[in-house]
N, C-alpha and C. Protein backbone atom coordinates (compact mmCIF):
# COMPACT_ATOMS: atom_id res chain seq x y z
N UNK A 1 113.56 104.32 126.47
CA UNK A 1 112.21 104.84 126.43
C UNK A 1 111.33 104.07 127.40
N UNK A 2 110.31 104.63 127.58
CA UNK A 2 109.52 103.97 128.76
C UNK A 2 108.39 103.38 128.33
N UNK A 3 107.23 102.63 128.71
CA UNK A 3 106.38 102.16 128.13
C UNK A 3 105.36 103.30 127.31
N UNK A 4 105.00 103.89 128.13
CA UNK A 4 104.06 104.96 127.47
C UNK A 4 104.45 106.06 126.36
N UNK A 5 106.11 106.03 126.06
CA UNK A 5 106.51 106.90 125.02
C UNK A 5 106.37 105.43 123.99
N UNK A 6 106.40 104.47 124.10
CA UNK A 6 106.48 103.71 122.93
C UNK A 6 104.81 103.42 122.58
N UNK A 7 103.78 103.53 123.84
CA UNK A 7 102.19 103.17 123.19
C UNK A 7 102.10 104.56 122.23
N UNK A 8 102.28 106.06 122.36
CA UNK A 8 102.39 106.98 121.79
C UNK A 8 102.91 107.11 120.13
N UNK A 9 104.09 106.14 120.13
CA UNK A 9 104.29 106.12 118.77
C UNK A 9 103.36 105.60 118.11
N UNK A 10 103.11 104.37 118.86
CA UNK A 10 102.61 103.33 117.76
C UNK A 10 101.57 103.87 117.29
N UNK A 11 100.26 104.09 118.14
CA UNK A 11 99.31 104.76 118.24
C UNK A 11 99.75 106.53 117.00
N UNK A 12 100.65 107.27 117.25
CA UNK A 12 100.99 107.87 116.38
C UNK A 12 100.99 107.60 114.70
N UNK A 13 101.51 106.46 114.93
CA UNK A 13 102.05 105.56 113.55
C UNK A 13 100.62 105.17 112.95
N UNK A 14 100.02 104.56 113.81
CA UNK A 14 98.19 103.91 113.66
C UNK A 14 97.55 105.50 112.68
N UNK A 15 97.66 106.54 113.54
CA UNK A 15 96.71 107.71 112.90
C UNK A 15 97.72 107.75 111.59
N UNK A 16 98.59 108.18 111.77
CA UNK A 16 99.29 108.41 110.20
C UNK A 16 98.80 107.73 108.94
N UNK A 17 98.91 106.20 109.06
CA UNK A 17 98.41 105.15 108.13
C UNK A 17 97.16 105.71 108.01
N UNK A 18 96.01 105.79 109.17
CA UNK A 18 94.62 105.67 108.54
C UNK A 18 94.62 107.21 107.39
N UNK A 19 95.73 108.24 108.36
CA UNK A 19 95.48 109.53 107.16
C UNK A 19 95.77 109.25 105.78
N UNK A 20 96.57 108.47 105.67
CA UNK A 20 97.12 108.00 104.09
C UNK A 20 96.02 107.29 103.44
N UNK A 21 95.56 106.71 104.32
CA UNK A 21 94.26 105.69 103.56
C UNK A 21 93.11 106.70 103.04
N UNK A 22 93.25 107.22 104.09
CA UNK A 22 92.08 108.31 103.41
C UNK A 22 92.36 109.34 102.65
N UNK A 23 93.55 109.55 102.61
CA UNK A 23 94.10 110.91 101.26
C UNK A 23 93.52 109.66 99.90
N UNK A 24 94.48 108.30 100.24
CA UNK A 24 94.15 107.51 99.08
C UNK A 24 92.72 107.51 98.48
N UNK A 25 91.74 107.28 99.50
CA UNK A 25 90.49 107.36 99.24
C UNK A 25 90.12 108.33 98.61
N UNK A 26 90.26 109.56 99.17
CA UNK A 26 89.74 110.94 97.80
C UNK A 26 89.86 111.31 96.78
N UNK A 27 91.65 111.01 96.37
CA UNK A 27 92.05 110.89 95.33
C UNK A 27 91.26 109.40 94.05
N UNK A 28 91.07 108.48 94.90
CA UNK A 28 90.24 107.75 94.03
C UNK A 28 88.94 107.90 93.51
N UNK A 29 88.06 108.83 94.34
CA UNK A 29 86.94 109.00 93.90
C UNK A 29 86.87 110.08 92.86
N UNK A 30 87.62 110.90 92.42
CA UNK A 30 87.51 111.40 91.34
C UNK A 30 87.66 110.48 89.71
N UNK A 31 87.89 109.24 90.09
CA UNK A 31 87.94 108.15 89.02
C UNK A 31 86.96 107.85 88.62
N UNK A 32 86.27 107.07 87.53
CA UNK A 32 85.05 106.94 87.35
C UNK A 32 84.85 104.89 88.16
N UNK A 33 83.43 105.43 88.86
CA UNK A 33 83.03 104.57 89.68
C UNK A 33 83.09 103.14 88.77
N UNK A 34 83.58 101.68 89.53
CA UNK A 34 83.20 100.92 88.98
C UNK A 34 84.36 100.01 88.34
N UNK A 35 85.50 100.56 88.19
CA UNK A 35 86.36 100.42 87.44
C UNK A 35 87.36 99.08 88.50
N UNK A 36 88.25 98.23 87.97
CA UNK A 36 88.43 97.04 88.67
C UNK A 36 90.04 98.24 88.57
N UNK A 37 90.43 97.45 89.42
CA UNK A 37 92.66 98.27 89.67
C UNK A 37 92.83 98.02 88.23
N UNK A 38 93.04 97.27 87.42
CA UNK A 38 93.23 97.76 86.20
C UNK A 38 92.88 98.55 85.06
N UNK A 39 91.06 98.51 85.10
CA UNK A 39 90.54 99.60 84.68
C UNK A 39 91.04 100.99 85.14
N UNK A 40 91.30 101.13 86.20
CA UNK A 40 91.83 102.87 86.72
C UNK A 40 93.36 102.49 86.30
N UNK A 41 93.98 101.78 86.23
CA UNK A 41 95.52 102.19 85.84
C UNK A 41 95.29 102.46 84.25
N UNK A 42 94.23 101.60 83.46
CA UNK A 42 94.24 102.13 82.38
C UNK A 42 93.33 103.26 81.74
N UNK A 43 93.08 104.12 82.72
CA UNK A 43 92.23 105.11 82.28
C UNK A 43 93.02 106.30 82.78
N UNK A 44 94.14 106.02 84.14
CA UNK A 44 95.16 106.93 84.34
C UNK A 44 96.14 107.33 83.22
N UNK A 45 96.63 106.02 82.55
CA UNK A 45 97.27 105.72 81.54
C UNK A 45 96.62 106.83 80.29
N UNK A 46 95.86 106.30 79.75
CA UNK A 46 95.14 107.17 78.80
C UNK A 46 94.94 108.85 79.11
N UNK A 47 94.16 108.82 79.87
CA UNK A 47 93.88 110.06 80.38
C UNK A 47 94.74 111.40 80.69
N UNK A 48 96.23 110.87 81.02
CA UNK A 48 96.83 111.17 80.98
C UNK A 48 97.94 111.83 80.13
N UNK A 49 98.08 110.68 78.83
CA UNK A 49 98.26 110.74 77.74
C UNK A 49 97.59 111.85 76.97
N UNK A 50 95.85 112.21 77.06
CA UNK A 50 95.54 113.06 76.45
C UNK A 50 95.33 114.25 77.24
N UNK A 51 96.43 114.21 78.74
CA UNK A 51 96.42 115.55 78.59
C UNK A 51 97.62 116.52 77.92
N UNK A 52 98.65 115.50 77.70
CA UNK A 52 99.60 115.82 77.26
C UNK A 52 99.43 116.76 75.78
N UNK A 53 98.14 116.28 75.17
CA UNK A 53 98.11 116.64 73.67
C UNK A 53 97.23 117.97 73.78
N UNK A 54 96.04 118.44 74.98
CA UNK A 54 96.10 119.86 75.12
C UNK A 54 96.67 121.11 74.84
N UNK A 55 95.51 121.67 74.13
CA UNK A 55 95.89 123.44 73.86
C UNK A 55 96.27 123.59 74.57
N UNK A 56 96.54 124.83 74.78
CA UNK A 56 96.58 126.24 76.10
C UNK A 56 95.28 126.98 76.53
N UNK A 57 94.73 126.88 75.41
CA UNK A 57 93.48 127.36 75.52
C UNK A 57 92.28 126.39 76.12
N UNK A 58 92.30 125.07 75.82
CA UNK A 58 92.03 123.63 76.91
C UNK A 58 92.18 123.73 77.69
N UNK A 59 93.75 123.76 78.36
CA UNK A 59 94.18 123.41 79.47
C UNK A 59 93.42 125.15 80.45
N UNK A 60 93.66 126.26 79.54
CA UNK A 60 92.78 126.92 80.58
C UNK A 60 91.29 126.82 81.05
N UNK A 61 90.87 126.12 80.11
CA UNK A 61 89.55 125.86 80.05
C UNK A 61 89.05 124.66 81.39
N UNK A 62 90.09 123.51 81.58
CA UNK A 62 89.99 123.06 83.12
C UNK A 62 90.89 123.46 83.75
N UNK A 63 91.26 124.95 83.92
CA UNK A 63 92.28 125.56 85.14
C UNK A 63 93.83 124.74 85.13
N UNK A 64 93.82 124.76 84.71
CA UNK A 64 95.98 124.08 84.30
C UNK A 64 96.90 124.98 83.47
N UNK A 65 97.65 124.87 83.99
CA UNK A 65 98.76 125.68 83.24
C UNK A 65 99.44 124.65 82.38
N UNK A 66 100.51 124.94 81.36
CA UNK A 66 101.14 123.71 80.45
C UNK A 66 102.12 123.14 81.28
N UNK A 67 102.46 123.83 82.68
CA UNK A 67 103.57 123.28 83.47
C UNK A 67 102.73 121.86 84.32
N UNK A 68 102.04 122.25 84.81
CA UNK A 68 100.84 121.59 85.68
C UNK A 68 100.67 120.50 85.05
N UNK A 69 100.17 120.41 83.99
CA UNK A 69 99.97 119.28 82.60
C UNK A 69 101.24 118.66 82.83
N UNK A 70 102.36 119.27 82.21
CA UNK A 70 103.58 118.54 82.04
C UNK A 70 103.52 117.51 83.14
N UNK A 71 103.34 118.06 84.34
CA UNK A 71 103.68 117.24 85.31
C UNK A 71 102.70 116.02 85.72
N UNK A 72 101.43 116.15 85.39
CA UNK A 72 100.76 115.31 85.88
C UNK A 72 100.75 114.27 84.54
N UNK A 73 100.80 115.08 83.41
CA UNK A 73 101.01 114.21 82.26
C UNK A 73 102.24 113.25 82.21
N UNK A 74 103.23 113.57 82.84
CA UNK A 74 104.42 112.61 82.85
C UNK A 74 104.35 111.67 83.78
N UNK A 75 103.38 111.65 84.80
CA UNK A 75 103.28 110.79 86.00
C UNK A 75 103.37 109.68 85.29
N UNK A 76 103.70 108.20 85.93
CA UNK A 76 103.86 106.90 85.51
C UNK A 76 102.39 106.32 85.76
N UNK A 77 101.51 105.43 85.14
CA UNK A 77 100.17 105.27 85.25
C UNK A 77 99.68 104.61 86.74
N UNK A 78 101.11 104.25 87.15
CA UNK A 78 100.80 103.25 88.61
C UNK A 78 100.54 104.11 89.95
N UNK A 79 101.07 106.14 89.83
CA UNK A 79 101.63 106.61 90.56
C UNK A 79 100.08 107.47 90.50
N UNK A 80 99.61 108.09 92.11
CA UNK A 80 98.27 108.84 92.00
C UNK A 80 98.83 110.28 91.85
């Protein structure tokens, strides 16, 4: 490879990371403000937990299906 196919990756590699940082970022702000990394793992934790225990008639009530639930309800509390 030549010099300028390798500044291309890196530089490639550079935008990728910042996109991840910022998916990370959006996904966090739906958390409630304020909260230290353990406060949000334990409110993922919980929160989660009670979506598991949702009606059908709940879960239509914030747009989810019981599959949708299943899945986000089984997530591990560490995982966004």
């Amino acid at each position: 490879m030549n010099g300028l196919s390798d500044v291309r990756l890196t530089l490639h590699s550079q935008e990728l990371a910042a996109g991840q940082k910022e998916r990370a970022r959006n996904e966090l702000r739906n958390a409630p403000s304020g909260l230290s990394r353990w406060g949000l793992l334990w409110h993922r934790l919980h929160t989660r937990k009670a979506l598991l225990t949702l009606t059908t008639d709940q879960l239509k009530d914030v747009g989810l299906t019981r599959e949708q639930a299943l899945e986000e309800g089984l997530k591990p509390f560490w995982r966004i």
